[in-house]
C-alpha atoms as a PDB file:
ATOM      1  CA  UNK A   1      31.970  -3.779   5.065  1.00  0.00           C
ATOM      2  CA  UNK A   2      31.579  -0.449   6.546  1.00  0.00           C
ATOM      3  CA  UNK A   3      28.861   1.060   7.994  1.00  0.00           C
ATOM      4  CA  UNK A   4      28.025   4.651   8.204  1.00  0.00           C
ATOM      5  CA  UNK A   5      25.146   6.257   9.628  1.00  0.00           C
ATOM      6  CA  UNK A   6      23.202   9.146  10.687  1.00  0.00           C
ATOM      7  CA  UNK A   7      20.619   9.279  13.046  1.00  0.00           C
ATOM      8  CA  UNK A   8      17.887  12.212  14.201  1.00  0.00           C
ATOM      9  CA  UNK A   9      15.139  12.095  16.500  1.00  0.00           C
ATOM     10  CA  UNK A  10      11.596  12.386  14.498  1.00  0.00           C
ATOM     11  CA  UNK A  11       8.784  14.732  16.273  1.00  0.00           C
ATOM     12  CA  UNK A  12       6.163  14.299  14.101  1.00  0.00           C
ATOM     13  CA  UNK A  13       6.346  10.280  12.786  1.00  0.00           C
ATOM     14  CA  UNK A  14       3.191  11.085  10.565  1.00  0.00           C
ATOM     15  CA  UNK A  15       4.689  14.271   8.668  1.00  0.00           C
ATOM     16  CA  UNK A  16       7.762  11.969   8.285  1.00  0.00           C
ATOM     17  CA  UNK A  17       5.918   8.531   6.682  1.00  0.00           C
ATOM     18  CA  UNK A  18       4.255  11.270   4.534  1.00  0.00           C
ATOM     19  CA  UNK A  19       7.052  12.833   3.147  1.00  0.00           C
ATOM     20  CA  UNK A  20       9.223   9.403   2.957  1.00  0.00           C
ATOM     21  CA  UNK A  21       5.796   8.595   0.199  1.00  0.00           C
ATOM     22  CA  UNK A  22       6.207  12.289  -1.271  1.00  0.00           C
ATOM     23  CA  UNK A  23      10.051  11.013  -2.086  1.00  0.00           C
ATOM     24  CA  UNK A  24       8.951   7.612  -3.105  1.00  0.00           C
ATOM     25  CA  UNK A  25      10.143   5.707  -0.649  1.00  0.00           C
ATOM     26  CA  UNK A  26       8.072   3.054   0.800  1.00  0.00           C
ATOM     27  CA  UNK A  27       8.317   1.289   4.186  1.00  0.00           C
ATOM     28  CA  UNK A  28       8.279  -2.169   4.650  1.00  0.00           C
ATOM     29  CA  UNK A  29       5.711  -3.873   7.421  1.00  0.00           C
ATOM     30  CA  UNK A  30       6.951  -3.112  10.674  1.00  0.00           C
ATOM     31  CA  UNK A  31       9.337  -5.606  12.416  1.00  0.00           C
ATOM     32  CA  UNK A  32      10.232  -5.869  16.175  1.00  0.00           C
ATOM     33  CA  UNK A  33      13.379  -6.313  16.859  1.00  0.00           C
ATOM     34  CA  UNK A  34      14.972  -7.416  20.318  1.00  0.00           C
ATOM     35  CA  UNK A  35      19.052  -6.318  20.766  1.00  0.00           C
ATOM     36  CA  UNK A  36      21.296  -7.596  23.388  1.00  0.00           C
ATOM     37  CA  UNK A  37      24.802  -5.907  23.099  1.00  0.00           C
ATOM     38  CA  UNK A  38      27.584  -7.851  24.496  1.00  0.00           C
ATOM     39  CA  UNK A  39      31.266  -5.932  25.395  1.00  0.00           C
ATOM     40  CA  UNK A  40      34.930  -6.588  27.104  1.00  0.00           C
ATOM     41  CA  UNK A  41      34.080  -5.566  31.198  1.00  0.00           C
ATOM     42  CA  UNK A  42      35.204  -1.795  31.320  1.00  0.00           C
ATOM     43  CA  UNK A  43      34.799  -1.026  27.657  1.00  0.00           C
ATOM     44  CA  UNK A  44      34.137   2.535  26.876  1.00  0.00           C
ATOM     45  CA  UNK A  45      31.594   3.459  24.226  1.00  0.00           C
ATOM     46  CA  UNK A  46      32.992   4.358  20.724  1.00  0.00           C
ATOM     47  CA  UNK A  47      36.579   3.531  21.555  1.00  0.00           C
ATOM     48  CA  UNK A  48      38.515   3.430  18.645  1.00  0.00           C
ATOM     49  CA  UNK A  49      38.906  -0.617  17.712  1.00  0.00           C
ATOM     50  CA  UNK A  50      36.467  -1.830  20.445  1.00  0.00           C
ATOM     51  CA  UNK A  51      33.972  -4.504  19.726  1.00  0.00           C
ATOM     52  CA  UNK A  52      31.000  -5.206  20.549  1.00  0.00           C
ATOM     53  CA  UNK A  53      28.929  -7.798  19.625  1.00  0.00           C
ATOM     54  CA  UNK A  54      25.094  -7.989  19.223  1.00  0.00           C
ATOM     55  CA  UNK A  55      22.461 -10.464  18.914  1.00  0.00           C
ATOM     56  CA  UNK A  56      19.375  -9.290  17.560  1.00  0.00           C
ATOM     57  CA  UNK A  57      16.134 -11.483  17.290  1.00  0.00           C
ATOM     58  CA  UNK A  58      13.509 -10.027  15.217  1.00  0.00           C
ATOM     59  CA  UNK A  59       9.960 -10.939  15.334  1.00  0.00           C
ATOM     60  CA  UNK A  60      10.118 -13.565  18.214  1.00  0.00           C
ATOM     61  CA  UNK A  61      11.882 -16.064  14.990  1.00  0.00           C
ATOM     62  CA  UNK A  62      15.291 -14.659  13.146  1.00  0.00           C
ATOM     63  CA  UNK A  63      18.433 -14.513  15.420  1.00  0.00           C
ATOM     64  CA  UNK A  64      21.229 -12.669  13.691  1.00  0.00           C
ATOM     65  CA  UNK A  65      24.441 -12.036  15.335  1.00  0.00           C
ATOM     66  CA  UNK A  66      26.577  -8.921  14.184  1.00  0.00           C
ATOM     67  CA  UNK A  67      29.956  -7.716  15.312  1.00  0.00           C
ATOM     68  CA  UNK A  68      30.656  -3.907  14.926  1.00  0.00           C
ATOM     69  CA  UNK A  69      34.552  -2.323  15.470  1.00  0.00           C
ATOM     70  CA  UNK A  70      34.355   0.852  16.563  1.00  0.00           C
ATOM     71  CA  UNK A  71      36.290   3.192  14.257  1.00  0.00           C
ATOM     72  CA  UNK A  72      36.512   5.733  16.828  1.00  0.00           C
ATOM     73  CA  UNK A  73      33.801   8.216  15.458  1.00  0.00           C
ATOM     74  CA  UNK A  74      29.830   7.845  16.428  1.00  0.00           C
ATOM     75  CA  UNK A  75      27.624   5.994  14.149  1.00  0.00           C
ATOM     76  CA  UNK A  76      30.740   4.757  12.187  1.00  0.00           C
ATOM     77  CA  UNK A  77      32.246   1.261  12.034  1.00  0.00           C
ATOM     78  CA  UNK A  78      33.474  -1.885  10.270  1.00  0.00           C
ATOM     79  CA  UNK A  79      30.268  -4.368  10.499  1.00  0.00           C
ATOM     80  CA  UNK A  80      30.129  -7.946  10.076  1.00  0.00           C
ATOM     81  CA  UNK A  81      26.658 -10.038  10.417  1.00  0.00           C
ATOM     82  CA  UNK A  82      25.572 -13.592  10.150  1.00  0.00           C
ATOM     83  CA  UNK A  83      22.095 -15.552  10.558  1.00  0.00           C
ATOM     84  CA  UNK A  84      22.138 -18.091  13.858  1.00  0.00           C
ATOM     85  CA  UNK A  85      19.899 -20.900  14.719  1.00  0.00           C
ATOM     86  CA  UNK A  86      20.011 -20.728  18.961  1.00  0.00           C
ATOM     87  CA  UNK A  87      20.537 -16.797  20.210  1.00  0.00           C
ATOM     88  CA  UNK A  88      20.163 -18.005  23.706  1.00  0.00           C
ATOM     89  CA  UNK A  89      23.210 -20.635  23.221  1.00  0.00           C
ATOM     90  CA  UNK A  90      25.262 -17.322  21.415  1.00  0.00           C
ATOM     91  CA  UNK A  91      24.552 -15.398  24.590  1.00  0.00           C
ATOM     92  CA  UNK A  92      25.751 -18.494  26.893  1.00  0.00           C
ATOM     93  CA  UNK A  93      28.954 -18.387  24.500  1.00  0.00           C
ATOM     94  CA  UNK A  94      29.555 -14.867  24.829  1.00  0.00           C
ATOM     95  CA  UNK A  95      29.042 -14.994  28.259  1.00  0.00           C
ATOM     96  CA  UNK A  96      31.707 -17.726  28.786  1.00  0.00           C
ATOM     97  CA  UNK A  97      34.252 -15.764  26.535  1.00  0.00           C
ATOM     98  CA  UNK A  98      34.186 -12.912  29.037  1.00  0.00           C
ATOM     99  CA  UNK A  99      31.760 -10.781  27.467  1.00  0.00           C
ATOM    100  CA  UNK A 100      29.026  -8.859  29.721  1.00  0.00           C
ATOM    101  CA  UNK A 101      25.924  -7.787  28.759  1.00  0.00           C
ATOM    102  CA  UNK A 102      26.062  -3.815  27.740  1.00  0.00           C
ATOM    103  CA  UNK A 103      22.348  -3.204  26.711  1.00  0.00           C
ATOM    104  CA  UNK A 104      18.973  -5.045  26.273  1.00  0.00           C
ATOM    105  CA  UNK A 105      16.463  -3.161  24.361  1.00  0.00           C
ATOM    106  CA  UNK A 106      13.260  -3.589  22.152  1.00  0.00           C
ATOM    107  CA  UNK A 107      12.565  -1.607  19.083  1.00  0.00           C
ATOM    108  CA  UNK A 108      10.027  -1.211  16.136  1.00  0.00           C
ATOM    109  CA  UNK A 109      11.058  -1.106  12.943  1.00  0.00           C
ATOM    110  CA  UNK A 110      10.101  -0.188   9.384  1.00  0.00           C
ATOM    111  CA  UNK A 111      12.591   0.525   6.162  1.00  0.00           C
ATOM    112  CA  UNK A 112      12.759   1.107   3.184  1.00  0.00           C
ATOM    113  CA  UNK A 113      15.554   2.457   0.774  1.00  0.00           C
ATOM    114  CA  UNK A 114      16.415   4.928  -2.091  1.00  0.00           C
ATOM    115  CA  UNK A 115      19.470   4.173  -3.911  1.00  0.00           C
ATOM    116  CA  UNK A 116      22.321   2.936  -2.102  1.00  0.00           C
ATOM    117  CA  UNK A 117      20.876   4.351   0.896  1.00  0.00           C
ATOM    118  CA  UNK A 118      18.867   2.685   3.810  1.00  0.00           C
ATOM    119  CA  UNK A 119      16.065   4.359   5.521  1.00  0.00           C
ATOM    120  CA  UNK A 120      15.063   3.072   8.990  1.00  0.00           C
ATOM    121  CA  UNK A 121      12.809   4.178  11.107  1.00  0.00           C
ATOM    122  CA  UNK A 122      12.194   3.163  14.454  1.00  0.00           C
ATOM    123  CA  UNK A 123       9.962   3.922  17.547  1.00  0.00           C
ATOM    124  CA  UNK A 124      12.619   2.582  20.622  1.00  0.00           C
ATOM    125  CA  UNK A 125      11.193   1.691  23.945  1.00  0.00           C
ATOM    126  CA  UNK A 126      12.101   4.615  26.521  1.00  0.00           C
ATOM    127  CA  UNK A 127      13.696   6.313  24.221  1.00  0.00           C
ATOM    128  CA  UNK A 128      11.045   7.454  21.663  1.00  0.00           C
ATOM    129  CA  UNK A 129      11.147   7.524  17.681  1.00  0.00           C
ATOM    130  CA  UNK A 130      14.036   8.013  15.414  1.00  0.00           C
ATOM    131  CA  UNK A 131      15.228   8.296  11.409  1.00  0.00           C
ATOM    132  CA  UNK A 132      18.307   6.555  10.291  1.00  0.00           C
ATOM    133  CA  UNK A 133      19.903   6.837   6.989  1.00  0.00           C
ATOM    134  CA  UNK A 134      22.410   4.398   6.401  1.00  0.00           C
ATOM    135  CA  UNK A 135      24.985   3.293   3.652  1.00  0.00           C
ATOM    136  CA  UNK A 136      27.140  -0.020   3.888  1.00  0.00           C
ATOM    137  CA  UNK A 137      30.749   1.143   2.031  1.00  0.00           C
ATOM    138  CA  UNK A 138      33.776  -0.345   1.464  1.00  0.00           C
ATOM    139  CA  UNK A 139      35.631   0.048   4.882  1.00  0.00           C
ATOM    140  CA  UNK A 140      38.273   2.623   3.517  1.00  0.00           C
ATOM    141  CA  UNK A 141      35.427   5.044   2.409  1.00  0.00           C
ATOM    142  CA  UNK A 142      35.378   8.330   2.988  1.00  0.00           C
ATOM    143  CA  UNK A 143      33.246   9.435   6.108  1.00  0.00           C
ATOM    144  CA  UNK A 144      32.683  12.801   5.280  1.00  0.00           C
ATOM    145  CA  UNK A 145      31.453  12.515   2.112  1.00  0.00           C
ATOM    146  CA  UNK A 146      29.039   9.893   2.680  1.00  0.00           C
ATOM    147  CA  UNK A 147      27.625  11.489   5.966  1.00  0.00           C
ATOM    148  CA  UNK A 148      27.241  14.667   3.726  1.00  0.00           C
ATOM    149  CA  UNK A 149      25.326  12.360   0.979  1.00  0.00           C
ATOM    150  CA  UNK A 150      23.218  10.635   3.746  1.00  0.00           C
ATOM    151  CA  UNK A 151      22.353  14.653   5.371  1.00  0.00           C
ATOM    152  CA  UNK A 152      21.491  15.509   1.909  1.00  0.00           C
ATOM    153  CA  UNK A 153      18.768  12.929   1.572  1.00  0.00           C
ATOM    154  CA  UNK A 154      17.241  13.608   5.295  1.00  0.00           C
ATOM    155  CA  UNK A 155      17.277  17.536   4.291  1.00  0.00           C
ATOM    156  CA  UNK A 156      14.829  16.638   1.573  1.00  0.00           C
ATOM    157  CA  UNK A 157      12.635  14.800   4.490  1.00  0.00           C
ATOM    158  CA  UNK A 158      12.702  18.205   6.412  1.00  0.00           C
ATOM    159  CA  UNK A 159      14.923  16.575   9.284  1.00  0.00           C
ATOM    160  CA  UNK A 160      17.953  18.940   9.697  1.00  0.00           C
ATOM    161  CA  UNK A 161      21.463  18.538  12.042  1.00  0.00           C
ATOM    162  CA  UNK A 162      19.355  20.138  14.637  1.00  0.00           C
ATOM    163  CA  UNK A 163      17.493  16.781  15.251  1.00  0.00           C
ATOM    164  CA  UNK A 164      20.726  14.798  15.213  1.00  0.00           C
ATOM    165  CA  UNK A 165      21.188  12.347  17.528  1.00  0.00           C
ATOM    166  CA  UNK A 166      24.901  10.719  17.444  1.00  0.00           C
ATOM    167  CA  UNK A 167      24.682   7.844  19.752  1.00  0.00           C
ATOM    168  CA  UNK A 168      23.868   4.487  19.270  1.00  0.00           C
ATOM    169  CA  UNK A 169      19.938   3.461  20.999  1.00  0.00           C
ATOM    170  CA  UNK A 170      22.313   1.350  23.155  1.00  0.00           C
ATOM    171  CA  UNK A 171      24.049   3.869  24.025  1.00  0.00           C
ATOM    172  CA  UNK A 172      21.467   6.245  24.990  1.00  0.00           C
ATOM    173  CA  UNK A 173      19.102   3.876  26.862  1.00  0.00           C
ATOM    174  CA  UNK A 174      22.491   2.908  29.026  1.00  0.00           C
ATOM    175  CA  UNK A 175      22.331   6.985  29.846  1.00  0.00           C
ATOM    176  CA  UNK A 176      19.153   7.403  30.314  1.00  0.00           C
END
């Protein structure tokens, strides 16, 4: 499956749970989730076929472990997850098969989800809060056209291409 995203920073988190109610969409309780992102040494960020390999643990209990390749554009890639009993024997693993660790970070999360589409929204630690809209497609989908589908839906929310943010919370916390 692919993944496709788009991502914009939120300035008001209120105004935004408001109007996610006005469109009916209603969050979920939030979740904290805990994401260690594993790479090749040297890797460069959003190189075109690059994994990289995460192990999220969310409230202290569920360990899932999810490999994304990198399709070469931001906030787009082929996405593959499964559930895991022992995260800390994964990250031994990984660690043995050459992998280093890219980014460790802590986020809270809440979603919900109109249609086909995903809504997440998350308050990151050092990095501040954020809206996601996000579709799983087939992986020969058309980018363009879902990323306009996905802007369509955050337009309604009031949250316009001026608030976009196109890197990955990894990403951006290994920048700041």
């Amino acid at each position: 499956m692919r993944e496709i995203e788009i991502k914009a920073r939120v300035a008001d988190k209120q105004a935004l749970v408001a109007k996610l109610k006005e469109v009916g969409v209603h969050l979920g309780e939030p979740k904290t989730q805990h994401d260690v992102v594993f790479c090749k040494p040297g890797q460069q960020d959003y190189e075109p076929g690059s994994i990289w390999l995460r192990i999220r643990t969310e409230n202290g209990r569920k360990v899932t472990w999810t490999m994304k390749v990198d399709t070469g554009r931001k906030l787009d890639s082929i996405e593959h997850e499964v559930d895991v009993s022992d995260g800390e024997i994964l990250e031994k693993m990984l660690l043995q098969l050459g992998n280093e660790c890219y980014s460790d970070l802590t986020k809270t999360r809440q979603k919900g989800r109109v249609g086909e589409i995903e809504i997440c929204l998350d308050t990151v630690e050092g990095l501040g809060t954020y809206v996601e809209a996000e579709k799983m497609c087939a992986d020969d989908a058309d980018y363009a056209t879902v990323a306009a589908e996905l802007w369509k839906f955050l337009n309604k929310l009031g949250v316009t291409k001026a608030d976009q943010e196109t890197l990955g919370y990894d990403v951006l916390l290994k920048r700041a």
